[in-house]
PDB file of N, CA and C in Angstrom:
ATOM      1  N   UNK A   1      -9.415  -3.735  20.164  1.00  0.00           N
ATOM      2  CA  UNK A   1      -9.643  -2.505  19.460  1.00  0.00           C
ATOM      3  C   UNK A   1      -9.903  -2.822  17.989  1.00  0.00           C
ATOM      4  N   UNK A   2     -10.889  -2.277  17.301  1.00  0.00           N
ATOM      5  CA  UNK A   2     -11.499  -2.721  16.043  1.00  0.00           C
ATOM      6  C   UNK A   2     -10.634  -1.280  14.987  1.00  0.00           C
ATOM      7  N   UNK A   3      -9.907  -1.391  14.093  1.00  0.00           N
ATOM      8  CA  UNK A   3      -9.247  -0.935  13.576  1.00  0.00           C
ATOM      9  C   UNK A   3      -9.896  -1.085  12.347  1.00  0.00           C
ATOM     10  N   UNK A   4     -10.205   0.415  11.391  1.00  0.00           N
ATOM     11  CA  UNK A   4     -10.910   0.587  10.137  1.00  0.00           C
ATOM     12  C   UNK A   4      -9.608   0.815   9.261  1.00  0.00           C
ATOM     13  N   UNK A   5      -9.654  -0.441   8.142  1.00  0.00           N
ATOM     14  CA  UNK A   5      -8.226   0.243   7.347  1.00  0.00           C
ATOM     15  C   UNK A   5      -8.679   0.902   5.476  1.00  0.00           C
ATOM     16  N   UNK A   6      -8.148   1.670   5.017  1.00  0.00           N
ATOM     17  CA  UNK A   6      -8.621   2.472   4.031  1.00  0.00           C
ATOM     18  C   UNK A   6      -7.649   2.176   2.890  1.00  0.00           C
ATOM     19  N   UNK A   7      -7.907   1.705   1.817  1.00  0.00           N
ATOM     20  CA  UNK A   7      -6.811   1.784   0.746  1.00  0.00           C
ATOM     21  C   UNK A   7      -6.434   3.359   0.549  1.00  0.00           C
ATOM     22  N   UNK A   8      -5.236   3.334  -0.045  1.00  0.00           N
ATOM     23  CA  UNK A   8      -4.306   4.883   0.163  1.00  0.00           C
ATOM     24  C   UNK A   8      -4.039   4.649  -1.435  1.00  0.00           C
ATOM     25  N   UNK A   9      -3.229   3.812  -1.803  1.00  0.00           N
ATOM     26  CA  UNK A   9      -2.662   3.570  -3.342  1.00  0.00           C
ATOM     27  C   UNK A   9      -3.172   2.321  -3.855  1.00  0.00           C
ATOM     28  N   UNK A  10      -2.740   2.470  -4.590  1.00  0.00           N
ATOM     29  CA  UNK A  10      -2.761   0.645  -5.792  1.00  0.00           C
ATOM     30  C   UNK A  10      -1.530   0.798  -6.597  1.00  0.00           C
ATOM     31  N   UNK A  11      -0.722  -0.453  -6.357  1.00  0.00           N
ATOM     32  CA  UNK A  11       0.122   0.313  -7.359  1.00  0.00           C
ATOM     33  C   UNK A  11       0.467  -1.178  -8.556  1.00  0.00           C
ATOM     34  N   UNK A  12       0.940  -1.431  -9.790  1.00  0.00           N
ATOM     35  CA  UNK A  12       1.233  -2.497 -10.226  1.00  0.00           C
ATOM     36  C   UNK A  12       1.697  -3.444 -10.228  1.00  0.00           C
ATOM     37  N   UNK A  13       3.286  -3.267  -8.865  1.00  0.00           N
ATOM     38  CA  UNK A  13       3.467  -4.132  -8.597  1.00  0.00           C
ATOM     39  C   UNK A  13       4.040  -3.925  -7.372  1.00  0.00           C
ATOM     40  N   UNK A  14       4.623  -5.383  -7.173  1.00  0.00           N
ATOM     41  CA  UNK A  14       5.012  -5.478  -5.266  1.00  0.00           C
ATOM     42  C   UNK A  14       6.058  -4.510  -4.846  1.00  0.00           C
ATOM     43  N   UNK A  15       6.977  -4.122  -5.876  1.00  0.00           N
ATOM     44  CA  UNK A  15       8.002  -3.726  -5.325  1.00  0.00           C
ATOM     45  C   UNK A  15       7.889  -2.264  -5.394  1.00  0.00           C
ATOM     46  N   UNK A  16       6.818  -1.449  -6.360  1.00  0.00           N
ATOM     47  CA  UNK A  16       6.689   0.079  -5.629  1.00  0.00           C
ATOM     48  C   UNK A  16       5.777  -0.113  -4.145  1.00  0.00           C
ATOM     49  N   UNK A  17       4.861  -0.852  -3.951  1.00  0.00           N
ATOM     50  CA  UNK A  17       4.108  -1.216  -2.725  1.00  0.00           C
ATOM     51  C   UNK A  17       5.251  -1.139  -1.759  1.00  0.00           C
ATOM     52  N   UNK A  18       6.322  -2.270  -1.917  1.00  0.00           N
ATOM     53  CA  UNK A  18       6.900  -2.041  -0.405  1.00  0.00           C
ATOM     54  C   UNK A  18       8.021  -0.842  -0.468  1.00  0.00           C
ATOM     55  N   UNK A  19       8.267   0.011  -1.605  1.00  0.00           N
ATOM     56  CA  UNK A  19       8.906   1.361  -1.619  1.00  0.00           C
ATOM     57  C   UNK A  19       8.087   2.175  -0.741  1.00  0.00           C
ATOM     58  N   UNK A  20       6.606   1.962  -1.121  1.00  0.00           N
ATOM     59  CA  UNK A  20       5.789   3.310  -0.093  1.00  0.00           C
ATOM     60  C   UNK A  20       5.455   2.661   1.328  1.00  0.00           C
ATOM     61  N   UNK A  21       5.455   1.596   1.110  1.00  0.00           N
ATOM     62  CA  UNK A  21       5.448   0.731   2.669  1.00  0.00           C
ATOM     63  C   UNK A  21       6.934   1.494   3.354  1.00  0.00           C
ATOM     64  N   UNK A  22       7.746   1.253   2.742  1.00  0.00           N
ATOM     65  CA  UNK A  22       9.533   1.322   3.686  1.00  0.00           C
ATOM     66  C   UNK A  22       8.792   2.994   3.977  1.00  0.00           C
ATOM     67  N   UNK A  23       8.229   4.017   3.325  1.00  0.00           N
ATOM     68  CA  UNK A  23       8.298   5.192   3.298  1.00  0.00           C
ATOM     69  C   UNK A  23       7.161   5.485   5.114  1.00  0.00           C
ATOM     70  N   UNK A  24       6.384   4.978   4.392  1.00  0.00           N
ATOM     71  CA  UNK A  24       5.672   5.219   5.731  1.00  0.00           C
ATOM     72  C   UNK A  24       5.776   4.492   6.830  1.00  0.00           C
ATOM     73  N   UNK A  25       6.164   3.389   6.931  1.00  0.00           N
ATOM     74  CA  UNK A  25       6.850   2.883   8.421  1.00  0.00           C
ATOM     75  C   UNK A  25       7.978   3.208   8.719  1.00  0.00           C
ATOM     76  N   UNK A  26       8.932   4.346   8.060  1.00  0.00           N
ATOM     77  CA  UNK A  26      10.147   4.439   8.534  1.00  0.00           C
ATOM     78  C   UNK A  26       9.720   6.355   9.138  1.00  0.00           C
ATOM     79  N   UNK A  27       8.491   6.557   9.441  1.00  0.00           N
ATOM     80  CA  UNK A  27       7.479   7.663  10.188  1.00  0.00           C
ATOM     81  C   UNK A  27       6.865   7.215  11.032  1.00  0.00           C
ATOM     82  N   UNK A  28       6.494   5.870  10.741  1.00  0.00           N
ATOM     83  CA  UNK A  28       5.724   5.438  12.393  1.00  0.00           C
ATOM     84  C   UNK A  28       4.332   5.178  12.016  1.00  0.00           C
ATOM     85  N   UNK A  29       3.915   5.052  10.391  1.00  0.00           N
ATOM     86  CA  UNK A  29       2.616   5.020  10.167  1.00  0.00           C
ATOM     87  C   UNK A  29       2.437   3.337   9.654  1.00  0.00           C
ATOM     88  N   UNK A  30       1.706   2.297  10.409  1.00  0.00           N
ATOM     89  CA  UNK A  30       1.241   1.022  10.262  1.00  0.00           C
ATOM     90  C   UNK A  30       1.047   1.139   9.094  1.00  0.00           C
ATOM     91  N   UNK A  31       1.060   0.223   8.293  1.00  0.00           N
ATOM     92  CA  UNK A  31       0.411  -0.492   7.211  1.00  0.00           C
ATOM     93  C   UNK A  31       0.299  -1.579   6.728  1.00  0.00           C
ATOM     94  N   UNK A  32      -0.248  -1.772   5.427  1.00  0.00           N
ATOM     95  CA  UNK A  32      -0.437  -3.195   5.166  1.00  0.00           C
ATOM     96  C   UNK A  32      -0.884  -3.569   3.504  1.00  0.00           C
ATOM     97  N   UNK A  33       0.298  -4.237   3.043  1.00  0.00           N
ATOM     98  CA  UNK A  33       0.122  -4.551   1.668  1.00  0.00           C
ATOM     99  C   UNK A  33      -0.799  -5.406   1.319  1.00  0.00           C
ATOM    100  N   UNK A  34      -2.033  -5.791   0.170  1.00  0.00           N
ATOM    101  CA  UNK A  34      -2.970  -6.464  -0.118  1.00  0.00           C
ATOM    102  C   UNK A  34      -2.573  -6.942  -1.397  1.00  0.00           C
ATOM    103  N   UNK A  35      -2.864  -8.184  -1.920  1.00  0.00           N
ATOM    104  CA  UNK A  35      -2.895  -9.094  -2.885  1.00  0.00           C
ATOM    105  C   UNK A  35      -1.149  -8.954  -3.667  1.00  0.00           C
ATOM    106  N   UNK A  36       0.069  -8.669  -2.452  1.00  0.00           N
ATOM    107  CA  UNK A  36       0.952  -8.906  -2.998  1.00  0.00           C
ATOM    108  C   UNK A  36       1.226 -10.446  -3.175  1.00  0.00           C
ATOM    109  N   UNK A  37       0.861 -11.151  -3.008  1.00  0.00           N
ATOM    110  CA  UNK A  37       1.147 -12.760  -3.327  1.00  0.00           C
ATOM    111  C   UNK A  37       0.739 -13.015  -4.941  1.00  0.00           C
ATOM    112  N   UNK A  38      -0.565 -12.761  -5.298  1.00  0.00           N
ATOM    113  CA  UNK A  38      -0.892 -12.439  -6.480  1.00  0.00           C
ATOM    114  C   UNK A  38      -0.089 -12.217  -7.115  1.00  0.00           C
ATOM    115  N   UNK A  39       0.822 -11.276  -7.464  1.00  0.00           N
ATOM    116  CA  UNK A  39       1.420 -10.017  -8.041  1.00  0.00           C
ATOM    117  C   UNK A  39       2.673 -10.988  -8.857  1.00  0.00           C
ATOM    118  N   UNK A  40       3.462 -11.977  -7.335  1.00  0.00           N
ATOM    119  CA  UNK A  40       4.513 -12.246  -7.560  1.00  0.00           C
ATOM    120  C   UNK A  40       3.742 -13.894  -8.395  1.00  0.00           C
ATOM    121  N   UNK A  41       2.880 -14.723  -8.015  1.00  0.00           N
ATOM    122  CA  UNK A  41       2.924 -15.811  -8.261  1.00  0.00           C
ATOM    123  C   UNK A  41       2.251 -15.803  -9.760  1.00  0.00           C
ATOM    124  N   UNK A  42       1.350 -14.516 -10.371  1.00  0.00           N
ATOM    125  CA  UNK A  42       0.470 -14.571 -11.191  1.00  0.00           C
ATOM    126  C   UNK A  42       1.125 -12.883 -12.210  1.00  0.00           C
ATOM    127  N   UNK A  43       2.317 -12.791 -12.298  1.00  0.00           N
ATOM    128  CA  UNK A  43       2.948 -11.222 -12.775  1.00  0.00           C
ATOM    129  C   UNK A  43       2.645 -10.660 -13.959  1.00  0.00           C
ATOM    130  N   UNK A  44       2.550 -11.360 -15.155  1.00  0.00           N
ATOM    131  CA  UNK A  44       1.960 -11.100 -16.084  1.00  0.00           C
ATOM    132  C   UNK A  44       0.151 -10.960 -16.591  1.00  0.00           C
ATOM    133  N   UNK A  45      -0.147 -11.536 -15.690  1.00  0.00           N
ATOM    134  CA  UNK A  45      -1.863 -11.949 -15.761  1.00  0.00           C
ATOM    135  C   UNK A  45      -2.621 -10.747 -14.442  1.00  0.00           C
ATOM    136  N   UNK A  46      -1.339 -10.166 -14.023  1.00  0.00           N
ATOM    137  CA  UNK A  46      -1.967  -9.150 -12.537  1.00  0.00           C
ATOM    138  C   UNK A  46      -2.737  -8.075 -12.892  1.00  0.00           C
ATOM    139  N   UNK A  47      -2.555  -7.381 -14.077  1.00  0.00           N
ATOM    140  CA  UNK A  47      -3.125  -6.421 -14.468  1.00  0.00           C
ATOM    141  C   UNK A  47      -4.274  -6.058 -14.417  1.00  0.00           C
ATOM    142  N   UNK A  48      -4.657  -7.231 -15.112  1.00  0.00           N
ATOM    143  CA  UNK A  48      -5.720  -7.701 -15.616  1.00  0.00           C
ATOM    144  C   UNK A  48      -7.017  -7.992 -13.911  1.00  0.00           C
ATOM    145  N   UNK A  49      -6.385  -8.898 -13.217  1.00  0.00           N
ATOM    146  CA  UNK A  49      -6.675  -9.057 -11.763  1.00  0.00           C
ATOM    147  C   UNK A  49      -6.844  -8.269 -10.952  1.00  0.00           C
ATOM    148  N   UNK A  50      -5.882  -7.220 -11.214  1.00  0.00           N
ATOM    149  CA  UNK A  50      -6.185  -6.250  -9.935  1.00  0.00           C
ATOM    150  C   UNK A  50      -4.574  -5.362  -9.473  1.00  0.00           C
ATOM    151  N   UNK A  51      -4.264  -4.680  -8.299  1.00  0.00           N
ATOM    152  CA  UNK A  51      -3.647  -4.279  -8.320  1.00  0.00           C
ATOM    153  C   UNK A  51      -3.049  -4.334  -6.968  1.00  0.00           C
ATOM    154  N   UNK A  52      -1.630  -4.114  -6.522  1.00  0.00           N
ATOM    155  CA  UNK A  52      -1.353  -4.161  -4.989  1.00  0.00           C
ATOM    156  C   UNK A  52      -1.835  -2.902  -4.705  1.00  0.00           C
ATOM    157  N   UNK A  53      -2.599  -3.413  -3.587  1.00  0.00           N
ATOM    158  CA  UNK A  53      -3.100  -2.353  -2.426  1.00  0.00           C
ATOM    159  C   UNK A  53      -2.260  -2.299  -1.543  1.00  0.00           C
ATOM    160  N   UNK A  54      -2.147  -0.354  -0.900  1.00  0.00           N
ATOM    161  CA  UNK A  54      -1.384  -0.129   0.253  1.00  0.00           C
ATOM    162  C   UNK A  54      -2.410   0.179   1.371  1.00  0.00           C
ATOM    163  N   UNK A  55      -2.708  -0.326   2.745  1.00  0.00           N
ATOM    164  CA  UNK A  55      -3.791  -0.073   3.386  1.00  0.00           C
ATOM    165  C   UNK A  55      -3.336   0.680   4.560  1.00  0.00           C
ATOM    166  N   UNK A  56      -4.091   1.689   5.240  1.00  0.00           N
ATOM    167  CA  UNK A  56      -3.762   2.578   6.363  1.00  0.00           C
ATOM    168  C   UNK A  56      -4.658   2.167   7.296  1.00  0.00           C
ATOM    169  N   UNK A  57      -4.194   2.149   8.519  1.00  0.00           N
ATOM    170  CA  UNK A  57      -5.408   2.634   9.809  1.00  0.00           C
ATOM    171  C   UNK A  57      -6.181   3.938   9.238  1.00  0.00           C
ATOM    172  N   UNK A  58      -7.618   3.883   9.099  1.00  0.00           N
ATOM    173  CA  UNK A  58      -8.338   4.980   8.676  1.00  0.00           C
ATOM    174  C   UNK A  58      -7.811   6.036   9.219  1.00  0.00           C
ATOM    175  N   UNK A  59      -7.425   6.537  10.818  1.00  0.00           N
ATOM    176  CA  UNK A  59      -6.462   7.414  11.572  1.00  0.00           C
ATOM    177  C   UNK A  59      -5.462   8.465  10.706  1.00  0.00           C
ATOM    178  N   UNK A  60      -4.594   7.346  10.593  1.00  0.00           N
ATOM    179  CA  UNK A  60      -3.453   7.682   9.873  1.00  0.00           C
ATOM    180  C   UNK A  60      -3.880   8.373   8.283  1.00  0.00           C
ATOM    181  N   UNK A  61      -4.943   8.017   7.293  1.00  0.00           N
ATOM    182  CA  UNK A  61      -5.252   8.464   5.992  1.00  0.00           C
ATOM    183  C   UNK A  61      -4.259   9.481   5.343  1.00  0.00           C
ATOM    184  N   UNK A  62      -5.263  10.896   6.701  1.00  0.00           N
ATOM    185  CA  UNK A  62      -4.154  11.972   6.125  1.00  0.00           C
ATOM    186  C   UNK A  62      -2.793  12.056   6.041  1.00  0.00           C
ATOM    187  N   UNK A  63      -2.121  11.735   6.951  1.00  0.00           N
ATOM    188  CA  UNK A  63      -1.029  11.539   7.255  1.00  0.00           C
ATOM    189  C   UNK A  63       0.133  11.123   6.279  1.00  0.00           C
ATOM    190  N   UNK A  64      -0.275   9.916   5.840  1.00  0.00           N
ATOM    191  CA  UNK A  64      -0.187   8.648   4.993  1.00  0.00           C
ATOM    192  C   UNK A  64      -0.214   9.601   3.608  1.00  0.00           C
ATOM    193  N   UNK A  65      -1.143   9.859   3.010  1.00  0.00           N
ATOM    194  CA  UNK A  65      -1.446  10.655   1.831  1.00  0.00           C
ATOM    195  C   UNK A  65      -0.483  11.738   1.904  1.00  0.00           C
ATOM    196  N   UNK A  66      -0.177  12.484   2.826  1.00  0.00           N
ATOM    197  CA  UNK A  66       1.118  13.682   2.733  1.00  0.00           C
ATOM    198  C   UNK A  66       1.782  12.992   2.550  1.00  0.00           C
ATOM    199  N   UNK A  67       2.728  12.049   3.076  1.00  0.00           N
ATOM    200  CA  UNK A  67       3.606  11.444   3.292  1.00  0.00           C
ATOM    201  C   UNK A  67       4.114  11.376   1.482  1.00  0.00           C
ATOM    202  N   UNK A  68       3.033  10.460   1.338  1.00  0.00           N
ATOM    203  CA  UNK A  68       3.555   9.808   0.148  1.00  0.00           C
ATOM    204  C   UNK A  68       3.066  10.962  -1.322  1.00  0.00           C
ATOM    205  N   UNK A  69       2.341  11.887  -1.024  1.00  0.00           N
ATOM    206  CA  UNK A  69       2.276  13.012  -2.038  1.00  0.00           C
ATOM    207  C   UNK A  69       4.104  13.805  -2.056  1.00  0.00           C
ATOM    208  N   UNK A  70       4.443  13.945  -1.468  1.00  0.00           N
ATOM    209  CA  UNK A  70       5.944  14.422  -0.877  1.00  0.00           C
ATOM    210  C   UNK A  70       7.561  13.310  -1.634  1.00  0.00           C
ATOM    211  N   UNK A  71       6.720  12.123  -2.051  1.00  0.00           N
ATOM    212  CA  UNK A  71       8.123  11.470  -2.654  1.00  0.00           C
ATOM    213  C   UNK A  71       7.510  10.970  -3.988  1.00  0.00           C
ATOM    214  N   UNK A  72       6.151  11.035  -4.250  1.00  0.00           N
ATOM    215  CA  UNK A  72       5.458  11.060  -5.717  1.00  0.00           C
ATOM    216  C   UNK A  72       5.992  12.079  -6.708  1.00  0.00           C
TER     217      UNK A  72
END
């Protein structure tokens, strides 16, 4: 099964990423953090680089987006 995934957030660093990660897998919605390795090995220079991505099954989007509009 070919699974389309959609960035949802970006956030600055790893540890609000896996706050909205714990949020939406503790609902049942997959996800998947992007360039948290970055974040931790490169922390001061990340900014500049880019940002952690939170990624959804395209499916899930809406879902995902309530979710986390609700503890924002």
């Amino acid at each position: 099964m070919n699974e389309n995934w959609v960035i949802i957030r970006e956030y600055a660093t790893d540890f609000e990423a896996h706050v909205a990660k714990g949020v939406l897998e503790s609902n049942g919605v997959i996800c998947v953090i992007n360039n948290e390795i970055m974040s931790s090995v490169y922390p001061m220079a990340f900014s500049s680089l880019g940002f952690v991505k939170l990624l959804v099954r395209q499916e899930d989007e809406t879902l995902a987006n309530e979710m986390l509009a609700e503890v924002d």
